[in-house]
PDB file of N, CA and C in Angstrom:
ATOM      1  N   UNK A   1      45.710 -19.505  -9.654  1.00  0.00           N
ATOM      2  CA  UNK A   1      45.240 -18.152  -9.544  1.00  0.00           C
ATOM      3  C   UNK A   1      45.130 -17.715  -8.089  1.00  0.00           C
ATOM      4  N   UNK A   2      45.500 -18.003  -7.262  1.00  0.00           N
ATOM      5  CA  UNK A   2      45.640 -18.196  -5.500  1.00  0.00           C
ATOM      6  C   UNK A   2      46.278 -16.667  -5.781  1.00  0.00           C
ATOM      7  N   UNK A   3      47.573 -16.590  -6.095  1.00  0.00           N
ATOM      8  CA  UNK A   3      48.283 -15.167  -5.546  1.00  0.00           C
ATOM      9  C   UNK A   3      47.310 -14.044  -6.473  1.00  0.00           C
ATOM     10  N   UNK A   4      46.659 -14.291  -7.417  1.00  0.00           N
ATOM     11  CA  UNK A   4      45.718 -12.754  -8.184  1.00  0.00           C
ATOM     12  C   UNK A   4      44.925 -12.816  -7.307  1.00  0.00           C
ATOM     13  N   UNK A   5      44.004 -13.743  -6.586  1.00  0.00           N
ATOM     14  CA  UNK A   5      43.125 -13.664  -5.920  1.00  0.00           C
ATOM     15  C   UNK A   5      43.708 -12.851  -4.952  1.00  0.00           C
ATOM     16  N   UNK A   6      44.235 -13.415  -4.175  1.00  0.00           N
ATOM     17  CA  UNK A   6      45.112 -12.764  -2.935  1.00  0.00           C
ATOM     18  C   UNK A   6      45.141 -11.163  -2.881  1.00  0.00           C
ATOM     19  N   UNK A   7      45.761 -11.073  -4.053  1.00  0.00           N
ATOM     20  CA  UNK A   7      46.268  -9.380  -4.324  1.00  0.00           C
ATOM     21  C   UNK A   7      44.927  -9.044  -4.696  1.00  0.00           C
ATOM     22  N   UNK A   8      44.087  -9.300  -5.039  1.00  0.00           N
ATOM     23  CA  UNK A   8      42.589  -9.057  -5.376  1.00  0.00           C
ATOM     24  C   UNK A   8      41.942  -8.593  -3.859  1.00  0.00           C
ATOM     25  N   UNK A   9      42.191  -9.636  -3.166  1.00  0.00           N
ATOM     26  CA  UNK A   9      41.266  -9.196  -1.943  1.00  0.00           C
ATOM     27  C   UNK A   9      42.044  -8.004  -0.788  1.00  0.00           C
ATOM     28  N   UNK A  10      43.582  -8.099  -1.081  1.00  0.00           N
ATOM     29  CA  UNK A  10      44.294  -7.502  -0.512  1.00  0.00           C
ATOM     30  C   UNK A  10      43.759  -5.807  -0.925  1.00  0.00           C
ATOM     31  N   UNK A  11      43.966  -6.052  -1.996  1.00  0.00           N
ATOM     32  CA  UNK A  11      43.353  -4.509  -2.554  1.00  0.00           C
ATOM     33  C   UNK A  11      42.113  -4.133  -2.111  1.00  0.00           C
ATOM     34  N   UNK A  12      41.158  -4.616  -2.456  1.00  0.00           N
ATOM     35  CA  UNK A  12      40.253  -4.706  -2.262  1.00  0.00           C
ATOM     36  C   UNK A  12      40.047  -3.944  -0.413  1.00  0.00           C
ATOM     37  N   UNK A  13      40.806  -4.988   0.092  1.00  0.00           N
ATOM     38  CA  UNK A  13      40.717  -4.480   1.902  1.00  0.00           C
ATOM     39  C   UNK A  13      41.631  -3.043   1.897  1.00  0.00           C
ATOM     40  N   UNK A  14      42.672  -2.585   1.226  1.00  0.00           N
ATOM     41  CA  UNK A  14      43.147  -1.651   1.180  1.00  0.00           C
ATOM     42  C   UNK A  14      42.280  -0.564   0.411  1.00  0.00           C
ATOM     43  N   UNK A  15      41.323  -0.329  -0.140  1.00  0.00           N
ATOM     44  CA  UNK A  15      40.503   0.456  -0.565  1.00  0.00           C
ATOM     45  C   UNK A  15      39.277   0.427   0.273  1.00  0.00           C
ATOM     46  N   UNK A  16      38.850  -0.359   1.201  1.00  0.00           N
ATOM     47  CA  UNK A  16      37.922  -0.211   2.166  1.00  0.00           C
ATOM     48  C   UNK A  16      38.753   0.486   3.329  1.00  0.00           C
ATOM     49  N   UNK A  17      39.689   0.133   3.874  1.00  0.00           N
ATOM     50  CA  UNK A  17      40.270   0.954   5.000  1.00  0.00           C
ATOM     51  C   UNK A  17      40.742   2.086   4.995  1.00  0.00           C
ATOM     52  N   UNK A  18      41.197   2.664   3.485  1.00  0.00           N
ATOM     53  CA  UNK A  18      40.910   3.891   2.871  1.00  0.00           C
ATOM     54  C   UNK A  18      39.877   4.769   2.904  1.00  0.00           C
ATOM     55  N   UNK A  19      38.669   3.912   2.736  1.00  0.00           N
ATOM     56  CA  UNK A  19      37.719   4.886   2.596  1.00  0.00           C
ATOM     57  C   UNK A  19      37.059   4.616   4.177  1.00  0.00           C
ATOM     58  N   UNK A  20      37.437   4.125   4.584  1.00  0.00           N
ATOM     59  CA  UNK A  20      37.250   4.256   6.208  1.00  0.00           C
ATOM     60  C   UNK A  20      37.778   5.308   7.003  1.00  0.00           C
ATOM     61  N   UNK A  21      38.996   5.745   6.646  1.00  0.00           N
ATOM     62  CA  UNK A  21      40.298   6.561   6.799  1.00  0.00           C
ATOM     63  C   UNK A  21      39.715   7.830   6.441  1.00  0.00           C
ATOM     64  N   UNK A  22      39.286   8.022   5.212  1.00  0.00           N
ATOM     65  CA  UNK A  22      38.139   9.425   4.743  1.00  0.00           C
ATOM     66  C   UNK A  22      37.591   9.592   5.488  1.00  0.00           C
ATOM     67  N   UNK A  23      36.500   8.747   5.613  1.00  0.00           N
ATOM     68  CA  UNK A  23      35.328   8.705   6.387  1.00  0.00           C
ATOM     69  C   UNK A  23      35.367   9.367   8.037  1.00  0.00           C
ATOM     70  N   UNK A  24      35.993   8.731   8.159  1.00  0.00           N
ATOM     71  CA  UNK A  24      36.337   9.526   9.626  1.00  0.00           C
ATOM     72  C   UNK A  24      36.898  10.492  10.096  1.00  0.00           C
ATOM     73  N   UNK A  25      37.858  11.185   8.772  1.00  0.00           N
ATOM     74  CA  UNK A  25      38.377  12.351   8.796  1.00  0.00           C
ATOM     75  C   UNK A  25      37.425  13.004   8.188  1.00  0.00           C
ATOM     76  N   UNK A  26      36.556  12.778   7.383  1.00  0.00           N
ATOM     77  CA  UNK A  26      35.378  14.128   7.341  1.00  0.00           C
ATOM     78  C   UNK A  26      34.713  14.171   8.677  1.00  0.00           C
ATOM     79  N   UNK A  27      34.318  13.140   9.131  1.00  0.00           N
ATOM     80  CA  UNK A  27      33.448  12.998  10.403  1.00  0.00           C
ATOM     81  C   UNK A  27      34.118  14.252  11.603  1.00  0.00           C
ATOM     82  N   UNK A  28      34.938  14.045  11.556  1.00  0.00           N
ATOM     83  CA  UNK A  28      36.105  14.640  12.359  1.00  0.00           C
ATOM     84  C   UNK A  28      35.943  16.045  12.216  1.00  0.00           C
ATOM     85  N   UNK A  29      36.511  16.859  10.578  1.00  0.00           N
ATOM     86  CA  UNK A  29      36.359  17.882  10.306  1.00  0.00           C
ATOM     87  C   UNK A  29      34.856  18.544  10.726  1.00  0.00           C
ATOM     88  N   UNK A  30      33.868  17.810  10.560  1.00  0.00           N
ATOM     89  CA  UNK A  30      32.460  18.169  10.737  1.00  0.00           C
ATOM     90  C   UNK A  30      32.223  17.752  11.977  1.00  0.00           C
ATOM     91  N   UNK A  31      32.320  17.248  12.822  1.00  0.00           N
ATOM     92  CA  UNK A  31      32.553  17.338  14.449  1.00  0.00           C
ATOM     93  C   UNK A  31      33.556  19.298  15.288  1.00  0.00           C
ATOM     94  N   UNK A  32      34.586  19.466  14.461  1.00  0.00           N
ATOM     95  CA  UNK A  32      34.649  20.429  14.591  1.00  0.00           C
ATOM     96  C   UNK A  32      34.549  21.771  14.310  1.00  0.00           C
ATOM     97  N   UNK A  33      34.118  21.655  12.919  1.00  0.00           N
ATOM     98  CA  UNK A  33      32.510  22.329  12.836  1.00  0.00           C
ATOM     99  C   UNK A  33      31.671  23.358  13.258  1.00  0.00           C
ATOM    100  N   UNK A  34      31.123  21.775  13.583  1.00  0.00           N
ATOM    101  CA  UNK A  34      29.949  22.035  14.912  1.00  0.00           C
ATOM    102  C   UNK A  34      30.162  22.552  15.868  1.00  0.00           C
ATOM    103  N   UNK A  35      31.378  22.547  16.590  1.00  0.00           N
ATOM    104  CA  UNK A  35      31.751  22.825  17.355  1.00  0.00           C
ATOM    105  C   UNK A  35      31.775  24.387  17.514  1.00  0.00           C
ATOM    106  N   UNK A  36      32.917  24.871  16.568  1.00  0.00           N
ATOM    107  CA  UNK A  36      32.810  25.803  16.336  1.00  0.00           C
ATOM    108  C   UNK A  36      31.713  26.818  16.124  1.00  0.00           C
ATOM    109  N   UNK A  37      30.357  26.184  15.385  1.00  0.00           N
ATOM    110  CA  UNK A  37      29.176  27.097  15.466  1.00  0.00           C
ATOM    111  C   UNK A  37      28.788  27.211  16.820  1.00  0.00           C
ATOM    112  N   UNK A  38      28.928  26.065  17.723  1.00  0.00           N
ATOM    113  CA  UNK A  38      28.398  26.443  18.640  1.00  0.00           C
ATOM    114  C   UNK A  38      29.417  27.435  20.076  1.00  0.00           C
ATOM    115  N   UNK A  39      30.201  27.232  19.768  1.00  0.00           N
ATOM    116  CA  UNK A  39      30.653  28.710  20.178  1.00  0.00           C
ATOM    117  C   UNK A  39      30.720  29.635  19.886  1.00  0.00           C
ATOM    118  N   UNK A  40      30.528  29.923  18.766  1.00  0.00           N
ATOM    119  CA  UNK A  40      29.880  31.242  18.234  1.00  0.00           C
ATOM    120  C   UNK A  40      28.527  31.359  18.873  1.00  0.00           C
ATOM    121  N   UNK A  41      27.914  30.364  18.566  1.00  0.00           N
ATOM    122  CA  UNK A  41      26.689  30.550  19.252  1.00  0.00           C
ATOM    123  C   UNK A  41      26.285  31.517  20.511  1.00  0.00           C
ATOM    124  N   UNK A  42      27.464  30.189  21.320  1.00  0.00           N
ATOM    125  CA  UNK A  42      27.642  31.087  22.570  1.00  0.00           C
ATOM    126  C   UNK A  42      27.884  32.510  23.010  1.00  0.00           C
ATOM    127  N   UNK A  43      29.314  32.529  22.531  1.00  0.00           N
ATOM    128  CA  UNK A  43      29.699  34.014  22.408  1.00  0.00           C
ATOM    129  C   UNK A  43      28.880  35.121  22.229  1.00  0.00           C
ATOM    130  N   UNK A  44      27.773  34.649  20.919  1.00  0.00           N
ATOM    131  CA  UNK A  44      26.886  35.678  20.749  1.00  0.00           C
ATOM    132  C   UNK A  44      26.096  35.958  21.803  1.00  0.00           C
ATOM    133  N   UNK A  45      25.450  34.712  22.177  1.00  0.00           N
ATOM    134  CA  UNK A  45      24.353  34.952  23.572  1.00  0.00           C
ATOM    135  C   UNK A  45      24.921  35.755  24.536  1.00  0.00           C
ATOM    136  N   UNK A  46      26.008  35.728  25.169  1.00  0.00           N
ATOM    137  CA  UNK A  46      26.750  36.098  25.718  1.00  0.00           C
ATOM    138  C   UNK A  46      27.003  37.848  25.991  1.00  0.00           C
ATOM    139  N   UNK A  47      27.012  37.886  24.552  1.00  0.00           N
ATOM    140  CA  UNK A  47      27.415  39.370  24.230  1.00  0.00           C
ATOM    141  C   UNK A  47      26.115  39.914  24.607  1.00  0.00           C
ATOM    142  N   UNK A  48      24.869  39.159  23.981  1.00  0.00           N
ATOM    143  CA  UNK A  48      23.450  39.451  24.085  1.00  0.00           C
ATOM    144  C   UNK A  48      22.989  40.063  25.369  1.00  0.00           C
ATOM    145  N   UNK A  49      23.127  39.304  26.872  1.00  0.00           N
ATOM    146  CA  UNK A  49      23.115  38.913  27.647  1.00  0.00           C
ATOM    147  C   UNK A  49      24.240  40.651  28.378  1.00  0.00           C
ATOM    148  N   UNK A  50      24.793  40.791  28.223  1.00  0.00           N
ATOM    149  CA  UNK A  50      25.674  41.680  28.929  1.00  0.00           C
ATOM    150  C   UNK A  50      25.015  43.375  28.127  1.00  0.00           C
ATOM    151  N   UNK A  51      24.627  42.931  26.802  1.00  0.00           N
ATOM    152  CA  UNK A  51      24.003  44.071  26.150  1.00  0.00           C
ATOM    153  C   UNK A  51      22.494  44.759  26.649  1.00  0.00           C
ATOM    154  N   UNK A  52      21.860  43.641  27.667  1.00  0.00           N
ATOM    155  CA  UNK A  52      20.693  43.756  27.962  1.00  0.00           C
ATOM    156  C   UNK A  52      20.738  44.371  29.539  1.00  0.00           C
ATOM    157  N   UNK A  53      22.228  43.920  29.960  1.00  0.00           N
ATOM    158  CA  UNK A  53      22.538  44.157  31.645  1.00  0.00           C
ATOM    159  C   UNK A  53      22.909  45.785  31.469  1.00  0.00           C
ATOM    160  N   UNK A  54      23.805  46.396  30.023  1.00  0.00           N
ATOM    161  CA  UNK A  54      24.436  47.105  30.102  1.00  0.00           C
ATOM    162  C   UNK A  54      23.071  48.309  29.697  1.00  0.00           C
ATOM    163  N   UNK A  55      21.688  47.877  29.108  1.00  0.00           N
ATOM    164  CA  UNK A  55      20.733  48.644  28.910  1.00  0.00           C
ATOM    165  C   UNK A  55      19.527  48.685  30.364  1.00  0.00           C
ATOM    166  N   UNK A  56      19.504  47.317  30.691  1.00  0.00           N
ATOM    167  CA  UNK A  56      19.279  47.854  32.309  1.00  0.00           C
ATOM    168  C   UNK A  56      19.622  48.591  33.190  1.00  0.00           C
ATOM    169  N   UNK A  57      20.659  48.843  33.362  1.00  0.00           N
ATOM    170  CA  UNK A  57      21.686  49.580  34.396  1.00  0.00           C
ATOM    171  C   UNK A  57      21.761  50.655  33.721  1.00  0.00           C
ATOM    172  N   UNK A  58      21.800  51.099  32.842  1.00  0.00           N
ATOM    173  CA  UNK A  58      21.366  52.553  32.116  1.00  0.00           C
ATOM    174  C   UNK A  58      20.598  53.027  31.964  1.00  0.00           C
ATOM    175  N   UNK A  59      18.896  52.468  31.941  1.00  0.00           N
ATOM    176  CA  UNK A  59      17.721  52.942  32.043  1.00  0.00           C
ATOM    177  C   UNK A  59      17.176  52.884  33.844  1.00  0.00           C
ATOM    178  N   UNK A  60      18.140  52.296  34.556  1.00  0.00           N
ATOM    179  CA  UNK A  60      18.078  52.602  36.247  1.00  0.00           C
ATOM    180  C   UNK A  60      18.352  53.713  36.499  1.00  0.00           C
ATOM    181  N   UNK A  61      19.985  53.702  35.736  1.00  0.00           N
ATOM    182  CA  UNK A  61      20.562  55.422  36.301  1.00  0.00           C
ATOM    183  C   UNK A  61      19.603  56.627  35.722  1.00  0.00           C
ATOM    184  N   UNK A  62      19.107  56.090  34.491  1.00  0.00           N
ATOM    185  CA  UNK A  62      18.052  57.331  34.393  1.00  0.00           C
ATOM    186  C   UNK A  62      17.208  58.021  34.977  1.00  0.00           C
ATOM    187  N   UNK A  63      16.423  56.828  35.279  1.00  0.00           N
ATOM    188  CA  UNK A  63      15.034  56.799  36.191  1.00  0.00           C
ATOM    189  C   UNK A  63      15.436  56.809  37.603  1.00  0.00           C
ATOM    190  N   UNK A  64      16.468  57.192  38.327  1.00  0.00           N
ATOM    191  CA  UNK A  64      17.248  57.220  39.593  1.00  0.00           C
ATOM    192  C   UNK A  64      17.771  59.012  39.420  1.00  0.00           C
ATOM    193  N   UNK A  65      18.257  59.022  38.169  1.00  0.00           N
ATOM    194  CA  UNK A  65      18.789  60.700  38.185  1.00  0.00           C
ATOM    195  C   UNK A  65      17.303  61.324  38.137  1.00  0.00           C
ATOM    196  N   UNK A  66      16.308  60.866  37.518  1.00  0.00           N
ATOM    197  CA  UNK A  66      14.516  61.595  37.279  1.00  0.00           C
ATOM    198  C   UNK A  66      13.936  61.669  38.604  1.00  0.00           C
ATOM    199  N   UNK A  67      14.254  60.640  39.603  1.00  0.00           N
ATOM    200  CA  UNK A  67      13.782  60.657  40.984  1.00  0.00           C
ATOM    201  C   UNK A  67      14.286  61.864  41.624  1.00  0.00           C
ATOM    202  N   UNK A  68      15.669  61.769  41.413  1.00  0.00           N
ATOM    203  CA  UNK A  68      16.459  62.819  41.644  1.00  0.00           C
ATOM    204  C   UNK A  68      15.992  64.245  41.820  1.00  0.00           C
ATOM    205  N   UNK A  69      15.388  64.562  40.699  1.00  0.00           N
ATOM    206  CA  UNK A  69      14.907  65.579  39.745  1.00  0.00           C
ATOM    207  C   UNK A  69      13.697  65.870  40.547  1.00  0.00           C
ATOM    208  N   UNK A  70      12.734  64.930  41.127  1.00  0.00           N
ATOM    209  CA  UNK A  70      11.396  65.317  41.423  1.00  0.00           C
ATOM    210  C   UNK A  70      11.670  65.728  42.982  1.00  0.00           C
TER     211      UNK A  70
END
């Protein structure tokens, strides 16, 4: 029974390196992901960040044209 065994364990190792093979390709997919949220992330802050410069600098020119005014 040497060669069933054989092909027994052979399989056996071929269904572990398989699911090793998965394993790391989900890992993978979900590594980039993450990734991806977090540039979104970014991006958003980003946008945030220029939305707050672009409401500063507009409530200056206001209060600069009101100086104006007085």
């Amino acid at each position: 029974m040497g060669f069933a065994d054989d092909a027994k364990d052979a399989i056996a190792a071929t269904g572990q390196k398989i699911g090793r093979a998965a394993e790391d390709a989900k890992e993978r997919v979900s590594d980039k992901l993450d990734e991806a949220k977090a540039d979104a992330e970014v991006k958003k802050a980003e946008a945030e960040v220029k939305h707050a410069e672009a409401e500063r600098d507009a409530t200056k020119a206001k209060n600069d044209y009101k100086e104006g005014l007085r």
